[in-house]
Protein backbone atom coordinates (compact mmCIF):
# COMPACT_ATOMS: atom_id res chain seq x y z
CA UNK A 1 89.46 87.16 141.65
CA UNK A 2 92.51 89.50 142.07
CA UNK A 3 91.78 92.98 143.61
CA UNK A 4 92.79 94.52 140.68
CA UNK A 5 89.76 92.52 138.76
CA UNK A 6 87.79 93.39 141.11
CA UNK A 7 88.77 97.19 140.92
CA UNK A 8 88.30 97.32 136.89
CA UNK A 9 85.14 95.42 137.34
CA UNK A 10 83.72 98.02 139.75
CA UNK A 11 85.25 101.22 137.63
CA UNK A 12 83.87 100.45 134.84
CA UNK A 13 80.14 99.01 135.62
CA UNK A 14 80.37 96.40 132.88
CA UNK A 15 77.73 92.88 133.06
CA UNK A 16 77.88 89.61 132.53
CA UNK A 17 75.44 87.82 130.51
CA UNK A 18 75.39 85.01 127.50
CA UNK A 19 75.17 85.53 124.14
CA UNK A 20 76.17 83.14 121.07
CA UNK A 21 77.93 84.97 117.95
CA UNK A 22 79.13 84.23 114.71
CA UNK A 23 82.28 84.81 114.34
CA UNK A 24 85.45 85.04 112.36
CA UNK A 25 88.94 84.25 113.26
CA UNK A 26 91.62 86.94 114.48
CA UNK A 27 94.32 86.81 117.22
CA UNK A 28 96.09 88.58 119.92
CA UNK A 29 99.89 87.06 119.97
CA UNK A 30 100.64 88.39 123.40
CA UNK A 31 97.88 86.01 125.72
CA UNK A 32 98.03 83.07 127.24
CA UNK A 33 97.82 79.73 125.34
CA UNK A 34 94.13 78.46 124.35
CA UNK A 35 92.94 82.29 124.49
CA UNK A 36 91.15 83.60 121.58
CA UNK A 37 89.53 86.45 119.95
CA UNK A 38 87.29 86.77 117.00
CA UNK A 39 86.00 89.63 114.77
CA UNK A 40 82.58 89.30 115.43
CA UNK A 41 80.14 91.67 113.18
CA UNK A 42 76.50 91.65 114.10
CA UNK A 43 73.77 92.88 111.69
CA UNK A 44 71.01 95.59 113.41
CA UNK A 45 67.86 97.24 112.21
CA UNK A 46 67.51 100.13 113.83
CA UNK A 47 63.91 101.32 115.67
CA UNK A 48 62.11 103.29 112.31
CA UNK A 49 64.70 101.98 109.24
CA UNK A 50 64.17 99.83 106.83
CA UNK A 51 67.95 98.65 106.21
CA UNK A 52 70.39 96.90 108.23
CA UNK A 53 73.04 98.45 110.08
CA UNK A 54 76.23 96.71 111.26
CA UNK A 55 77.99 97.02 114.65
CA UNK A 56 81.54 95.13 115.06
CA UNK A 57 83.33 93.66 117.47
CA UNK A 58 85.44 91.84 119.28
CA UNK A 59 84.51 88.28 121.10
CA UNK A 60 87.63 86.41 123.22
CA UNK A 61 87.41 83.44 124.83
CA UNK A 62 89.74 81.95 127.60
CA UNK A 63 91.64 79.46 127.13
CA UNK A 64 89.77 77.45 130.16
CA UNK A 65 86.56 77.90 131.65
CA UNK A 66 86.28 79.53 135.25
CA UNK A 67 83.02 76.77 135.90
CA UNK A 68 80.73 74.90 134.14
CA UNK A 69 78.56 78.20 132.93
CA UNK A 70 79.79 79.84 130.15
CA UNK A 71 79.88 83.85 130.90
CA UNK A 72 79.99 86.52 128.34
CA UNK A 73 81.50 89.99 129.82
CA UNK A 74 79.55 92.54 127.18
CA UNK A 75 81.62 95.46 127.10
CA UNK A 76 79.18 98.75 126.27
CA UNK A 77 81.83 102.11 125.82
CA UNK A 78 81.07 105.37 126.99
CA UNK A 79 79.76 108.14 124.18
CA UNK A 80 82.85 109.47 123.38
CA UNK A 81 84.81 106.47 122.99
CA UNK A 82 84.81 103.18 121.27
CA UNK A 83 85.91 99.70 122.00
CA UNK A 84 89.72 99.79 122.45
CA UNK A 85 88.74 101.25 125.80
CA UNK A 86 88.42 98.62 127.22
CA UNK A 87 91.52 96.87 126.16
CA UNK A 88 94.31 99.57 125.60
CA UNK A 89 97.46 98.44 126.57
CA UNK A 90 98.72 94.97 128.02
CA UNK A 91 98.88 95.24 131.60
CA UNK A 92 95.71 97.58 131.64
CA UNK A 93 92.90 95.60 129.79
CA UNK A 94 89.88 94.80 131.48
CA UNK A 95 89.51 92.00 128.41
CA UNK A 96 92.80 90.54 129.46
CA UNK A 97 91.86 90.34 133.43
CA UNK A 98 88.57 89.07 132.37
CA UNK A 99 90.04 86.31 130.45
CA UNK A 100 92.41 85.53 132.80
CA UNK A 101 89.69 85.00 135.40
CA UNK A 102 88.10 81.99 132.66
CA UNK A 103 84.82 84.17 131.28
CA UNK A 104 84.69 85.57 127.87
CA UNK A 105 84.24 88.80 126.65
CA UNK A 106 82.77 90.86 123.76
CA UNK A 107 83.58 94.31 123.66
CA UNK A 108 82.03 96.42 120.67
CA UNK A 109 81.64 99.78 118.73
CA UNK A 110 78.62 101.56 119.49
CA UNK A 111 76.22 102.25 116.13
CA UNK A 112 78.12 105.49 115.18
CA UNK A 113 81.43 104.74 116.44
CA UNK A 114 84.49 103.20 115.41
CA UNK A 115 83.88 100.74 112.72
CA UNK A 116 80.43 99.98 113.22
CA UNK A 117 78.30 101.67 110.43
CA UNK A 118 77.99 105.12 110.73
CA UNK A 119 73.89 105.90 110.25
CA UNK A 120 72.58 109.47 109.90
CA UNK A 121 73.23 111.44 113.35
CA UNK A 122 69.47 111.97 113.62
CA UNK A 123 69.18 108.33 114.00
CA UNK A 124 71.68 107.74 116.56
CA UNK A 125 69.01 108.49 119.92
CA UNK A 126 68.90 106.76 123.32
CA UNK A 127 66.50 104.45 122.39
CA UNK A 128 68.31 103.68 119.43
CA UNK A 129 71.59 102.89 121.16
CA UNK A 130 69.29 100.94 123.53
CA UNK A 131 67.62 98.96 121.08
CA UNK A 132 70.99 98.31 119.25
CA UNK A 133 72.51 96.65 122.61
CA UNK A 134 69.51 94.51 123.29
């Protein structure tokens, strides 16, 4: 792991963990060969509604795998943001260093955010967010 990895991994807090998604195909010209990312919408209920809500995102994979385990960065943004934090410019992308270190990552938009679905502010609590990530 390169210190600068290592530095962006400790900044920003984020965790490892697996998750499977459905997915649809997009692309990112500028990374390495094999690398790929995916549009990757998932539908939510929210705690106390009736209808779904949808959060979107973003899951790439690297090209090869760092070990036999299959690891899933999950990027979670900070309240005022959304996900092209965490992948703004080549150079400075924790989803590029992440890849380039052989785990995946998915990197989202926060219910309210972005281009997830945009609920009724009253809905949009702690627990809600909580729920939404779990």
């Amino acid at each position: 792991m390169t210190v600068q990895t290592r530095r962006l991994r400790r900044a920003l807090g984020a965790s490892a963990t697996s998750i499977a998604l459905c997915t649809t195909a997009v692309g990112h010209p500028a990374w390495s060969a094999g690398q790929e990312c995916r549009s990757s919408p998932v539908e939510v209920t929210l705690p106390g509604q009736d209808s779904s809500q949808t959060v979107r995102g973003t899951l790439c994979t690297p090209g090869s795998w760092a070990s036999g385990e299959h690891q899933v960065d999950v990027l979670v943004h900070g309240g005022t943001y959304n996900r092209t934090y965490w992948n703004l410019v080549s150079g400075y992308s924790y989803v590029e260093a992440t890849l380039r270190e052989g785990r995946a990552v998915y990197y989202f938009d926060q219910i309210g955010t972005g281009a997830s679905d945009k609920p009724p502010s009253s809905a949009l609590t702690l627990s809600t967010v909580a729920s939404v990530l779990h």
